[in-house]
Protein backbone atom coordinates (compact mmCIF):
# COMPACT_ATOMS: atom_id res chain seq x y z
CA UNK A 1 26.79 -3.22 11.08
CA UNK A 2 25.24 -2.24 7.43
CA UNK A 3 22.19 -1.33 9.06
CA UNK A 4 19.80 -3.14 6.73
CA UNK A 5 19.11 -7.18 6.64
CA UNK A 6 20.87 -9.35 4.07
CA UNK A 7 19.89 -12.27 1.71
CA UNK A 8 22.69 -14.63 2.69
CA UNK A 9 21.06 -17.33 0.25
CA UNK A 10 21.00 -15.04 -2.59
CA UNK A 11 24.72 -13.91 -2.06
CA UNK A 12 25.85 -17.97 -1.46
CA UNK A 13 24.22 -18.80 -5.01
CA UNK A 14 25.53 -15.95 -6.94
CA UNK A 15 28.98 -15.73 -5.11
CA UNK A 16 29.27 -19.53 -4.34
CA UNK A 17 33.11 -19.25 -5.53
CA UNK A 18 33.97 -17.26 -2.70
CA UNK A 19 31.71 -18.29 0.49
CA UNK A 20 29.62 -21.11 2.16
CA UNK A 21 26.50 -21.23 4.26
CA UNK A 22 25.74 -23.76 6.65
CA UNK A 23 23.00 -22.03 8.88
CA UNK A 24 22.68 -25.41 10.91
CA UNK A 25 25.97 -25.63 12.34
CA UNK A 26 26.98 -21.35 11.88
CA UNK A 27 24.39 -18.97 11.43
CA UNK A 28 26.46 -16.79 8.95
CA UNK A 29 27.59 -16.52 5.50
CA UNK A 30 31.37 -17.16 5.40
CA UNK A 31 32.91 -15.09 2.37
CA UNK A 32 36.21 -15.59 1.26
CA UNK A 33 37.50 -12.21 -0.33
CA UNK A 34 40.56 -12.91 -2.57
CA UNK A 35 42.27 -9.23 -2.54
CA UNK A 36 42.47 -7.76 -0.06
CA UNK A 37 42.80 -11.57 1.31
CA UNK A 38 40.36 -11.51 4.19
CA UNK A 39 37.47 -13.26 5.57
CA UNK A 40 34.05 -11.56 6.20
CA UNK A 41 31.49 -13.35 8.25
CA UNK A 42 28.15 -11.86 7.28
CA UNK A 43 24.85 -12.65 9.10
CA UNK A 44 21.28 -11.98 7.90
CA UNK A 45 21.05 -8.92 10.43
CA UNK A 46 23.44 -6.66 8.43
CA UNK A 47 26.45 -7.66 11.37
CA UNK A 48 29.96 -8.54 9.80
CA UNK A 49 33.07 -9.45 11.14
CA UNK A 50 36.16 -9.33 9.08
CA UNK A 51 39.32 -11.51 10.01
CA UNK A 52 42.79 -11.44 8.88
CA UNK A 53 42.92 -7.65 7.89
CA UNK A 54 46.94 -7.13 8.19
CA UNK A 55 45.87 -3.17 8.83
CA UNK A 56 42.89 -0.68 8.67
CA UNK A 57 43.84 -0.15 5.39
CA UNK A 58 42.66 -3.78 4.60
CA UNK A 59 39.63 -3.12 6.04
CA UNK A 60 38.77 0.27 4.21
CA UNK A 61 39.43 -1.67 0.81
CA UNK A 62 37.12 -4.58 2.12
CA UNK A 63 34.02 -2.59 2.76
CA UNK A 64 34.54 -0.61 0.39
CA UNK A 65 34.61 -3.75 -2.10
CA UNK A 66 31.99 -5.68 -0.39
CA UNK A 67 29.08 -3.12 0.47
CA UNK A 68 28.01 -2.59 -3.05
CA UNK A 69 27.57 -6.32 -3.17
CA UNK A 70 25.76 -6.70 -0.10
CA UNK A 71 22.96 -3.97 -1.30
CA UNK A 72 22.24 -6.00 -4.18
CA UNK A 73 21.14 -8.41 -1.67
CA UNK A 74 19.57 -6.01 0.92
CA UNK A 75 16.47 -7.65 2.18
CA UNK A 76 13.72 -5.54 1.85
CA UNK A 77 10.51 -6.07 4.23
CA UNK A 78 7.39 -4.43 4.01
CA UNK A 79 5.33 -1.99 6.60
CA UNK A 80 2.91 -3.87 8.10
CA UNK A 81 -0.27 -2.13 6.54
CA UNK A 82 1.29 -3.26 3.27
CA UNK A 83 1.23 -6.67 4.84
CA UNK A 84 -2.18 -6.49 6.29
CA UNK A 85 -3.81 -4.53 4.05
CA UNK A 86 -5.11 -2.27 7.23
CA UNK A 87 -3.56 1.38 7.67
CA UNK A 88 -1.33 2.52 10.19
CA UNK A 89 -0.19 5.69 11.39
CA UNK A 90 3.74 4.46 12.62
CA UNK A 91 3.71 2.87 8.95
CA UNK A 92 3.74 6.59 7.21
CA UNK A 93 7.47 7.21 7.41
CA UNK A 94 7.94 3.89 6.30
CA UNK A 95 6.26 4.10 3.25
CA UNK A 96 8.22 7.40 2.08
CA UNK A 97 11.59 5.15 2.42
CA UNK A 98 10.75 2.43 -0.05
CA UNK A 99 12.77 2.67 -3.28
CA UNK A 100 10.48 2.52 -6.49
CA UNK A 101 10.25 -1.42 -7.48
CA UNK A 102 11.33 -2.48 -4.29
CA UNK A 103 9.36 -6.13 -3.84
CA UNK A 104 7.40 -5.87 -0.82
C-alpha cells in the first residue's frame, strides 16, 4: 500500500507500452516492468501486488523504480469545505497537507 490514491488512466496513457486497463473485467492497472522483469498490479486505492519477483531483492528494485512514477499520478482530492465552499473544523489539518499547485 502507497498510501495515497492513483490515476490508473493517466499512468495507462502515458505508460501504455508497459500496462493495460480493463476496469470492466479487472479493476486494476496491469504494468509490465521490463527490468527487474516483474508484474505489478496497481489499483486506484494505492494497493499493489507484484508477481514474479525471483527474490526481495527484485522487489526493493521494483518499488524503488515504480514509486516515483506512481506520485506523478497521485490523485489528489480536496477537503470538503474546498468542495462545498462551507468551513469545517476536521478540514484544518487537511488544508496544511496540500502541496502548492496541487488541483483541487
Amino acid at each position: 500500500d502507497i498510501r495515497f490514491p492513483i490515476r490508473l488512466e493517466g499512468l495507462l496513457n502515458d505508460h501504455a507500452r508497459f500496462s493495460s486497463y480493463e476496469p470492466e473485467p479487472f479493476p486494476g492497472l496491469i504494468y509490465k516492468l521490463v527490468e527487474p522483469k516483474l508484474t505489478l498490479l496497481i489499483f486506484v486505492s494505492g494497493k499493489i501486488v507484484l508477481c514474479g519477483a525471483r527474490d526481495s531483492n527484485h522487489l526493493h528494485q521494483a518499488i524503488d523504480k515504480m514509486y516515483p512514477v506512481l506520485l506523478q499520478y497521485r490523485k489528489m482530492t480536496a477537503p470538503p469545505s474546498l468542495l462545498t465552499g462551507k468551513p469545517g473544523y476536521e478540514d484544518s489539518e487537511d488544508l496544511d497537507c496540500l502541496e502548492p499547485g496541487a488541483n483541487v
